[in-house]
N, C-alpha and C. Protein backbone atom coordinates (compact mmCIF):
# COMPACT_ATOMS: atom_id res chain seq x y z
N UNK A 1 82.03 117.53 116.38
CA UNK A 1 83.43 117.96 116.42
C UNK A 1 84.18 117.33 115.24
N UNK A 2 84.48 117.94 114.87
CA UNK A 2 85.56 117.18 113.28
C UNK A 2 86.57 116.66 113.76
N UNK A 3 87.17 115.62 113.26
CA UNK A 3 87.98 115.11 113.93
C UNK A 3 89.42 115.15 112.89
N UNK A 4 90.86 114.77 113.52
CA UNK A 4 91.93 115.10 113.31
C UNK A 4 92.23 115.24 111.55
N UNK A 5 92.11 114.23 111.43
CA UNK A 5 92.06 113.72 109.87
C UNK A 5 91.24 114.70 108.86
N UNK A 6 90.10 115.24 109.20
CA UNK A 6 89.19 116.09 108.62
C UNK A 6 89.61 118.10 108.73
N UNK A 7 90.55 118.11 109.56
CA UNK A 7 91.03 118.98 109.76
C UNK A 7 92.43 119.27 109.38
N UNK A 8 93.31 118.03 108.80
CA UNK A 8 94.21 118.13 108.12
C UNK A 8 93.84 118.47 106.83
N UNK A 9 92.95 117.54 106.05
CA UNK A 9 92.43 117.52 104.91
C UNK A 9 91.66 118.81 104.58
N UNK A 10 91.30 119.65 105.08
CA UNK A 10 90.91 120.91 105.45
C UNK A 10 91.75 122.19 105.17
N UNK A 11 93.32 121.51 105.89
CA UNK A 11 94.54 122.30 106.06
C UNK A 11 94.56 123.39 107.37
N UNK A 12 93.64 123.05 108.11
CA UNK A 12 93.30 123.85 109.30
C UNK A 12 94.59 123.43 110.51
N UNK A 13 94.87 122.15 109.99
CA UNK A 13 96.17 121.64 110.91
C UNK A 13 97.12 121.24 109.66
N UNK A 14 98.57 121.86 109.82
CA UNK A 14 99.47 121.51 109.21
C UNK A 14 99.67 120.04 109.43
N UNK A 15 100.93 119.76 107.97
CA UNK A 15 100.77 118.00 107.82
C UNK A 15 102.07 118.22 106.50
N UNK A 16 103.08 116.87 106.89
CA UNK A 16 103.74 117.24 105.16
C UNK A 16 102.71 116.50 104.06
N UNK A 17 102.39 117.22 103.10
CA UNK A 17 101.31 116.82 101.95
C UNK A 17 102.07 116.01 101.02
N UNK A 18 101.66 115.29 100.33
CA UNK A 18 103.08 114.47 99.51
C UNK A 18 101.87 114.44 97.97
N UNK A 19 100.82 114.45 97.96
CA UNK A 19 99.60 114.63 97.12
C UNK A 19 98.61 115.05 97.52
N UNK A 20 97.49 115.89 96.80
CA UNK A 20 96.46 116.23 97.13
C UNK A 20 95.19 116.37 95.62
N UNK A 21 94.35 115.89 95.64
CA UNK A 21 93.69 116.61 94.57
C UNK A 21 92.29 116.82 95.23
N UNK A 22 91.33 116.53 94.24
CA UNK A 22 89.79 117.15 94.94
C UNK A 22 89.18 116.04 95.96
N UNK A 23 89.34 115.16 95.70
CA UNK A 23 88.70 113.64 97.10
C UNK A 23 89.80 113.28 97.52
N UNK A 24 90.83 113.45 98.07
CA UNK A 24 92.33 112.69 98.37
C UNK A 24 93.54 113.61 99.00
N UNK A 25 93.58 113.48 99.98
CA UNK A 25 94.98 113.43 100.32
C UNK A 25 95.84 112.58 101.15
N UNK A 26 97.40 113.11 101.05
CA UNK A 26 98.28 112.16 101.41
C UNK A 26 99.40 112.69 102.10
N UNK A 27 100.18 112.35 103.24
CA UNK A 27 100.59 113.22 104.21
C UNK A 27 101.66 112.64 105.25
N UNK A 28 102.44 112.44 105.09
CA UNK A 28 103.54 111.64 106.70
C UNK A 28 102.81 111.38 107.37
N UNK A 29 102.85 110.28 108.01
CA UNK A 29 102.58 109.75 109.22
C UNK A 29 103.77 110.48 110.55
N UNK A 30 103.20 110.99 111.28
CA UNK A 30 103.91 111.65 112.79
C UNK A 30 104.30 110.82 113.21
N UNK A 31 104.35 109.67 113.13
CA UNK A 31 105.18 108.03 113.69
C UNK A 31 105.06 107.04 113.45
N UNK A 32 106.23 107.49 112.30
CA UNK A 32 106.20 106.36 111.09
C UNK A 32 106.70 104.71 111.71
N UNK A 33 106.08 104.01 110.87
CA UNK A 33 106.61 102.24 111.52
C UNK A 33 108.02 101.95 110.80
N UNK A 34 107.99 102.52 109.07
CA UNK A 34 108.50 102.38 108.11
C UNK A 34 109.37 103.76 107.83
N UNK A 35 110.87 103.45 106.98
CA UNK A 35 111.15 104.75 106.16
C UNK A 35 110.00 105.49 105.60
N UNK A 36 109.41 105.17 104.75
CA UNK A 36 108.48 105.98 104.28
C UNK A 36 107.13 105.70 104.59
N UNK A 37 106.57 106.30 104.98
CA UNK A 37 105.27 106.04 106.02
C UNK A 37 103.71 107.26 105.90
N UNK A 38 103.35 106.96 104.68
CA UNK A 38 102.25 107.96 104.36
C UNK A 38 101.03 107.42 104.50
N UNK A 39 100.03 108.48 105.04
CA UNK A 39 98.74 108.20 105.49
C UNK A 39 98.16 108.82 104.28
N UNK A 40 97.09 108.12 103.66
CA UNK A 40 96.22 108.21 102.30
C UNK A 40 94.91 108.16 102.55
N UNK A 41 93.96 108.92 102.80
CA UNK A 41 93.07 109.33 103.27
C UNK A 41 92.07 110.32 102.28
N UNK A 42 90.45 110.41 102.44
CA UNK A 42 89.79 110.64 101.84
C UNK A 42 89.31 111.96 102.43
N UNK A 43 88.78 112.84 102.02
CA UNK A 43 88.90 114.14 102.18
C UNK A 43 86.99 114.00 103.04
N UNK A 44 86.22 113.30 102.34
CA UNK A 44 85.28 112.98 103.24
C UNK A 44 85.31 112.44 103.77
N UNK A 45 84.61 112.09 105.22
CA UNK A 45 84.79 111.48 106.11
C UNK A 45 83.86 110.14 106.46
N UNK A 46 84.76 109.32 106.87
CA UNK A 46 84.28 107.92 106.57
C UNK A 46 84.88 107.70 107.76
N UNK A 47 84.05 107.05 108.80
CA UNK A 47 84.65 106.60 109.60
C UNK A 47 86.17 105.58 110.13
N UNK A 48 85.32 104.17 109.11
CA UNK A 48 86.43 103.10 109.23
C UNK A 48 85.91 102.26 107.65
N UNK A 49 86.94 101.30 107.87
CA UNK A 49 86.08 100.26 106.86
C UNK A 49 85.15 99.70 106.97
N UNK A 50 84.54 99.49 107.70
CA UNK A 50 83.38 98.91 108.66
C UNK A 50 82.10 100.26 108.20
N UNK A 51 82.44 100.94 107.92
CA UNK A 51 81.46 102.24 107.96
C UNK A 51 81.47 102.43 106.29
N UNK A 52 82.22 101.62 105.66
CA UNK A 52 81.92 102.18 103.96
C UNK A 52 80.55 101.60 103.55
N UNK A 53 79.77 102.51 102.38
CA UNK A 53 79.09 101.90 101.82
C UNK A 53 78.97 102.06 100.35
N UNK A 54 78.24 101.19 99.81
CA UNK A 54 78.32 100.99 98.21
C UNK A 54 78.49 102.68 97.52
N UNK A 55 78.18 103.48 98.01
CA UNK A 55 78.35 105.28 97.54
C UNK A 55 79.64 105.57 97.66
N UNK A 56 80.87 104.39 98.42
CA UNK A 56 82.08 105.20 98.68
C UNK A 56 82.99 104.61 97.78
N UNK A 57 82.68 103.27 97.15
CA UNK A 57 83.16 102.41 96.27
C UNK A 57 84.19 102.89 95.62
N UNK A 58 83.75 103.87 94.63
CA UNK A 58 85.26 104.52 93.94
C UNK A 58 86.10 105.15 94.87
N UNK A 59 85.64 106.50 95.95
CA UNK A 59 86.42 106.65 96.99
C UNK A 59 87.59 105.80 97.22
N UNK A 60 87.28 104.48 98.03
CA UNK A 60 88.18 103.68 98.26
C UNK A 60 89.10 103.12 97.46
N UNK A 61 88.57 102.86 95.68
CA UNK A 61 89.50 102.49 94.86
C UNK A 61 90.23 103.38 94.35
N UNK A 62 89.96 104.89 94.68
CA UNK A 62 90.58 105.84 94.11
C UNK A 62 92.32 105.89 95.42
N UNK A 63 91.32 104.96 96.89
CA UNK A 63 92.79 105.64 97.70
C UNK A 63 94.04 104.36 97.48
N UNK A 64 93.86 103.34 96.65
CA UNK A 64 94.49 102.52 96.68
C UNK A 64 95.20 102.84 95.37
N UNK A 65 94.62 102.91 94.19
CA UNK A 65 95.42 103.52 92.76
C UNK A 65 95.90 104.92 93.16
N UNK A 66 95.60 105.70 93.83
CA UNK A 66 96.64 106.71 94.64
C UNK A 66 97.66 106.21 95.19
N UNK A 67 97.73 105.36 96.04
CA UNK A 67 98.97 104.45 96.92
C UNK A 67 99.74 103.98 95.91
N UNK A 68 98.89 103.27 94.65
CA UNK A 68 99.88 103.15 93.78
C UNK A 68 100.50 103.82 93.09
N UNK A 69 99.79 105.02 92.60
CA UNK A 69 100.62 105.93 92.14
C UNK A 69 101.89 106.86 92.92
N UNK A 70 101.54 107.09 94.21
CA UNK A 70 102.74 107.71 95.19
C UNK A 70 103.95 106.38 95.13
N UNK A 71 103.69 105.21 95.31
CA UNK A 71 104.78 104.61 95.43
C UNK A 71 105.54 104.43 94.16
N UNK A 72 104.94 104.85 93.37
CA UNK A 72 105.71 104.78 91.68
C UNK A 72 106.57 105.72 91.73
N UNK A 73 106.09 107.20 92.29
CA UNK A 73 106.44 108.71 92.01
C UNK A 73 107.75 108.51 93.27
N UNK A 74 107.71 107.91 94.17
CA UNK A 74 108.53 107.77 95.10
C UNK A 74 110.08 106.76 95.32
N UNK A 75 109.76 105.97 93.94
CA UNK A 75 110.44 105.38 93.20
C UNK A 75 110.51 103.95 94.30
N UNK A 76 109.36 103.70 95.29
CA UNK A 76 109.72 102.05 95.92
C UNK A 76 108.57 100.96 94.97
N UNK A 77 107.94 101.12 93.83
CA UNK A 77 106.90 100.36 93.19
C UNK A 77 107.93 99.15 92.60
N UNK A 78 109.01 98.99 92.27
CA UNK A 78 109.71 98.03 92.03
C UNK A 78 109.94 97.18 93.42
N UNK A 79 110.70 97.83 94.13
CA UNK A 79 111.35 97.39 95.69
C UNK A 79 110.33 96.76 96.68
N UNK A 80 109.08 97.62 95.90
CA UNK A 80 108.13 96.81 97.45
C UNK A 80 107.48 97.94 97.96
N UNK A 81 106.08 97.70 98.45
CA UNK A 81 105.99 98.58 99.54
C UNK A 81 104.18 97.77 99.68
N UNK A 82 103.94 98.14 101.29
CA UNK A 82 103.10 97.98 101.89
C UNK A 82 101.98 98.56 101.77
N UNK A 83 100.27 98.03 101.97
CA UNK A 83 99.41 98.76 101.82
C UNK A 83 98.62 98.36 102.97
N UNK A 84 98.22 98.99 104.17
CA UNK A 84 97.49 98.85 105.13
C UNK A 84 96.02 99.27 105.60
N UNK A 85 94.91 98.86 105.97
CA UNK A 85 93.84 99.21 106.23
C UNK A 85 93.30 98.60 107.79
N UNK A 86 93.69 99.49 108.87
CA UNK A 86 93.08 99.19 110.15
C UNK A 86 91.89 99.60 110.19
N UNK A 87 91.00 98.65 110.61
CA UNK A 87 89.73 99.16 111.02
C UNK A 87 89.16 98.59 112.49
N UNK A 88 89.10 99.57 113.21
CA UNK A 88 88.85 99.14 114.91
C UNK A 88 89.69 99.58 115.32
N UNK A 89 89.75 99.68 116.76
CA UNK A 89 90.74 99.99 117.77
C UNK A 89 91.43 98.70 118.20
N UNK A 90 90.74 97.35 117.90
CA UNK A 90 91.44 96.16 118.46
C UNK A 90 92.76 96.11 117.35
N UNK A 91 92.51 96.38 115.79
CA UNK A 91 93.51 96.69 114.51
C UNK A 91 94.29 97.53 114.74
N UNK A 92 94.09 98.40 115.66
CA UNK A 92 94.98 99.25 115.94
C UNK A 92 94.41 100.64 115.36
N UNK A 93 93.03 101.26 114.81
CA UNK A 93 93.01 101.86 114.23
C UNK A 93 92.70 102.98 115.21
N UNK A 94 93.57 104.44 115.37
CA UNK A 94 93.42 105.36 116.51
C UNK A 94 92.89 106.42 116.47
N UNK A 95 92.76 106.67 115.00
CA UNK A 95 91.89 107.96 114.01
C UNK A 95 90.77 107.35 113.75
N UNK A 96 89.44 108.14 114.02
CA UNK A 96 88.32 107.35 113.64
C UNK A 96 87.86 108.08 111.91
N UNK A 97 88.61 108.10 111.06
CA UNK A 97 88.32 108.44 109.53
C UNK A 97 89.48 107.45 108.87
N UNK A 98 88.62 106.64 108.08
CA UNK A 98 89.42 105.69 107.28
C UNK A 98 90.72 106.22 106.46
N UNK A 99 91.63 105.77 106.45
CA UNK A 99 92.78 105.42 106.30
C UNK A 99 93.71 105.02 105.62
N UNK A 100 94.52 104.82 104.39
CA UNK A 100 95.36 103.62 104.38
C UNK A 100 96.33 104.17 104.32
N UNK A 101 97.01 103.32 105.06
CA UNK A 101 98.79 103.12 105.16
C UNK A 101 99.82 103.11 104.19
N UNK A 102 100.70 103.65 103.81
CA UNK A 102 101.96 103.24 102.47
C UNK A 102 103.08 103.06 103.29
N UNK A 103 103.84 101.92 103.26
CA UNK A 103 104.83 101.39 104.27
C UNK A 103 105.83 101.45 103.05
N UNK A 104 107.37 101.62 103.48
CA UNK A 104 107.92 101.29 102.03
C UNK A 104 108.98 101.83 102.43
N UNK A 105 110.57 101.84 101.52
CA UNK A 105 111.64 102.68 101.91
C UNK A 105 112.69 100.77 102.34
N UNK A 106 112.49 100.15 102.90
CA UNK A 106 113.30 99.15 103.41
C UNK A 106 112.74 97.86 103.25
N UNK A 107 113.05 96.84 103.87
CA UNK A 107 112.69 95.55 103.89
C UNK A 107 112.04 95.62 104.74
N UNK A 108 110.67 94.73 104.68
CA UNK A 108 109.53 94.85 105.69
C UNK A 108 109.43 93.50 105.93
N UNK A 109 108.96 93.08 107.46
CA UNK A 109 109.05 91.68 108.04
C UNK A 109 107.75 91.35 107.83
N UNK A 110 107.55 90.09 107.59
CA UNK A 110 106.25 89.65 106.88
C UNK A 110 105.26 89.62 108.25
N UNK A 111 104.14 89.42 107.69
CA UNK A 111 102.74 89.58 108.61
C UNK A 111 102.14 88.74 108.65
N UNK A 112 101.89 88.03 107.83
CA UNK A 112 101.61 86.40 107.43
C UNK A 112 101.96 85.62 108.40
């Protein structure tokens, strides 16, 4: 069964898209924590972080210099913004296809 994430990336389920190219897209979060709250995600499917392997390497660095680039284009790369990677359900992670988070838009309370 494909699961949620793989079927956005698909476009089989609508999503607001904020980027897309050939391994990558990027999309609102349906309940955001943050003003701006985008899910950055890999078009193949990877379970979690726990599930990467040395073949996904650029994958993953491609979804983080993506994060950086949306938060530039979005104008919070000065102001700040958050980069998140849950992996597990104890992390909170509820989609089983890896992930990362762009938090950003306001002042964020530290985690530390």
């Amino acid at each position: 069964m494909e699961c949620l994430f793989c079927k956005i990336a698909s476009h089989k389920i609508p999503a607001k898209v904020r980027f897309e190219n050939k391994e990558i897209i990027a999309f609102d979060d349906i309940n955001p924590k943050a003003k701006i709250h985008l899910l950055i995600i890999p078009k193949k499917h990877i379970p979690s972080v726990a599930a990467i392997t040395e073949s996904d390497r650029n994958t993953i660095c491609n979804l983080i210099y993506t994060a950086r680039d949306i938060a530039e284009s979005l104008g919070v790369a000065k102001s700040g913004y958050r980069l998140v990677f849950n992996s597990g359900r104890d992390a909170g992670q509820e989609i089983d296809h890896i992930h990362l988070h762009l938090l950003a838009g306001s002042k964020l309370g530290s985690i530390a």
